[in-house]
Protein backbone atom coordinates (compact mmCIF):
# COMPACT_ATOMS: atom_id res chain seq x y z
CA UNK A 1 11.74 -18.31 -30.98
CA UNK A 2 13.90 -18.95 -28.02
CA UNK A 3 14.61 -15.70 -27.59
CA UNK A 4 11.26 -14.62 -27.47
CA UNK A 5 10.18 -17.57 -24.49
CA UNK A 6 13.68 -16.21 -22.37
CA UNK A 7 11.55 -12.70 -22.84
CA UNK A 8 8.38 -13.86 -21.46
CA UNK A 9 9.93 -15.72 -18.91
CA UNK A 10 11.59 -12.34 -17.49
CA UNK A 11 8.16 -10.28 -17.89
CA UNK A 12 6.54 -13.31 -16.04
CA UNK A 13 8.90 -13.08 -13.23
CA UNK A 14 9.46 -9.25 -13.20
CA UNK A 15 5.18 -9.34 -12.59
CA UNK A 16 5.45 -11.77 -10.33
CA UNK A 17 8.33 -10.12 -7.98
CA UNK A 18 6.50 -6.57 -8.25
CA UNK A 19 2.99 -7.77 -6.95
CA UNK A 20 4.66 -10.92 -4.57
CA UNK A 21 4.66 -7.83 -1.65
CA UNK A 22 1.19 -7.01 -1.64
CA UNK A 23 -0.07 -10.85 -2.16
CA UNK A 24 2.02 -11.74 0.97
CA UNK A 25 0.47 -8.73 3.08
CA UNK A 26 -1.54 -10.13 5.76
CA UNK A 27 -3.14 -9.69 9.47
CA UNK A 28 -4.02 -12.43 11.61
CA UNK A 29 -4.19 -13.52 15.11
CA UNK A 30 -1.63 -11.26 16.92
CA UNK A 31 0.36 -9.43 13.74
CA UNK A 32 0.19 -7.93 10.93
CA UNK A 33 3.28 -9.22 8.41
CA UNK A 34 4.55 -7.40 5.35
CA UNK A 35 1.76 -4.61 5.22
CA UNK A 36 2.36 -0.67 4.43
CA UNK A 37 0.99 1.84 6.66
CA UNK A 38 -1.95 3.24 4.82
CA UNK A 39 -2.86 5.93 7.10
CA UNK A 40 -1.45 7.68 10.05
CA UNK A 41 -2.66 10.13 12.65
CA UNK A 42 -1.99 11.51 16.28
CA UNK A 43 -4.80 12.28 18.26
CA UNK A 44 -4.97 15.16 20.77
CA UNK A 45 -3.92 12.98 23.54
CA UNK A 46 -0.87 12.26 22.07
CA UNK A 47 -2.21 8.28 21.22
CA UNK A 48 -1.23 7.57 17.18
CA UNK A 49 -3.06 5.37 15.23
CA UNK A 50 -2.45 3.34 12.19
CA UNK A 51 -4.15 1.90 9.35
CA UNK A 52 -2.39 -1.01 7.24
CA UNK A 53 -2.90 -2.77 3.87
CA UNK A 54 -3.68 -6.11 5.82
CA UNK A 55 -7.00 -6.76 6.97
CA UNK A 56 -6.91 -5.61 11.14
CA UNK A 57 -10.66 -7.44 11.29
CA UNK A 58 -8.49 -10.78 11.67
CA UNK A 59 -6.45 -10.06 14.42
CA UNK A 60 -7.66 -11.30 17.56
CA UNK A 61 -7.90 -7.64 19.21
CA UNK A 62 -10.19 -5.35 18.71
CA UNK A 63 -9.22 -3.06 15.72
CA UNK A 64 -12.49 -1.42 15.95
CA UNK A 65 -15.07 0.15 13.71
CA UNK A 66 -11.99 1.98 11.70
CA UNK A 67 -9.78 -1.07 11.89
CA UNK A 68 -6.79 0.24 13.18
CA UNK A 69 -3.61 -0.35 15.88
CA UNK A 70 -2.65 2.14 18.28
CA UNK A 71 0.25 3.42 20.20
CA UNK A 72 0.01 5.00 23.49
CA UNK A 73 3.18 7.78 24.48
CA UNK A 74 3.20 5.77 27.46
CA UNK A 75 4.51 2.74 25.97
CA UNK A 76 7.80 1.54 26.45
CA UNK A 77 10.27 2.21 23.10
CA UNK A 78 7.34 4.68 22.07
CA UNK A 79 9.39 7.09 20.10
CA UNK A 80 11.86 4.44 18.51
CA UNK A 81 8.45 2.48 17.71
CA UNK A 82 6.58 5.41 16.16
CA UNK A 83 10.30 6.62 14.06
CA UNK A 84 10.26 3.13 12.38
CA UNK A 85 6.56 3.22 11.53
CA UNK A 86 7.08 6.55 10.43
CA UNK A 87 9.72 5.77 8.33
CA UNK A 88 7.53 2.42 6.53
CA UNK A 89 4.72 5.51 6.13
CA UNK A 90 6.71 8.42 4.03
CA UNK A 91 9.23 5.59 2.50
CA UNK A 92 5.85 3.07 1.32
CA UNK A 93 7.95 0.47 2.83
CA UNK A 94 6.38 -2.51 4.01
CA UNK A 95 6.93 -3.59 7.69
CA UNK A 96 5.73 -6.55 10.36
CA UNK A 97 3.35 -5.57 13.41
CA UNK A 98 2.98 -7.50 15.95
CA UNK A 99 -0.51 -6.58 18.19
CA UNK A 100 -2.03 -7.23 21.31
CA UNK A 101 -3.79 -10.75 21.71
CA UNK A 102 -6.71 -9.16 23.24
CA UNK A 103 -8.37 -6.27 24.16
CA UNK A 104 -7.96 -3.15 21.77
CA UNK A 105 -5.44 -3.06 19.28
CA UNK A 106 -1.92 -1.43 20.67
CA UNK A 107 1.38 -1.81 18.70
CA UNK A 108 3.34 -4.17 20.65
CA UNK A 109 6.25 -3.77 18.58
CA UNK A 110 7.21 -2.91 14.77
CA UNK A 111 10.22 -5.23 12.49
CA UNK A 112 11.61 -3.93 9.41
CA UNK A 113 13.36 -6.09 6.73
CA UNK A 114 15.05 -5.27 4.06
């Protein structure tokens, strides 16, 4: 009997550990914390825009219709910006954006934890 309560203790937390990462995902007012990138595309102008599992309709910018960030090749750290949310895309590793306050939504810039 005791051995089968230490077993359903472990299943309880192994459940509770594998969906804890998507339960914490979340946008609001100026960043987007713990999310993965759910889409990903450059545009002809060079501008590359992201989707996330977190809800862009809560920041305070404007995500638009889509509801996605954006990153202009003009930006400063640009290409070490776009490498780490690159890396969150192929990898399905969840990352922090922080946004604009205002305004369309532009990557301001990108954390990583491990």
């Amino acid at each position: 009997m005791i051995y089968l309560k230490r077993v359903l203790i472990l299943l309880t937390v192994a459940v509770a550990v594998t969906f804890s990462g998507e339960v914490l995902a979340n946008c609001k007012n100026g960043q987007c914390t713990n999310v993965k990138i759910t889409r990903m595309y450059v545009t002809p102008s060079g501008k590359t825009v992201i989707g996330t599992s977190g809800d862009e309709s809560k920041l305070l910018c404007d995500a638009g219709s889509s509801g996605h960030i954006s990153m202009e090749p003009e930006q400063k750290n640009y290409e070490a910006t776009y490498s780490l949310i690159l890396m969150a895309h192929t990898t399905d590793h969840n990352i922090t954006i922080r946004t604009s306050e205002s305004g369309s939504c532009y990557v301001k810039y990108v954390v990583s934890d491990k």
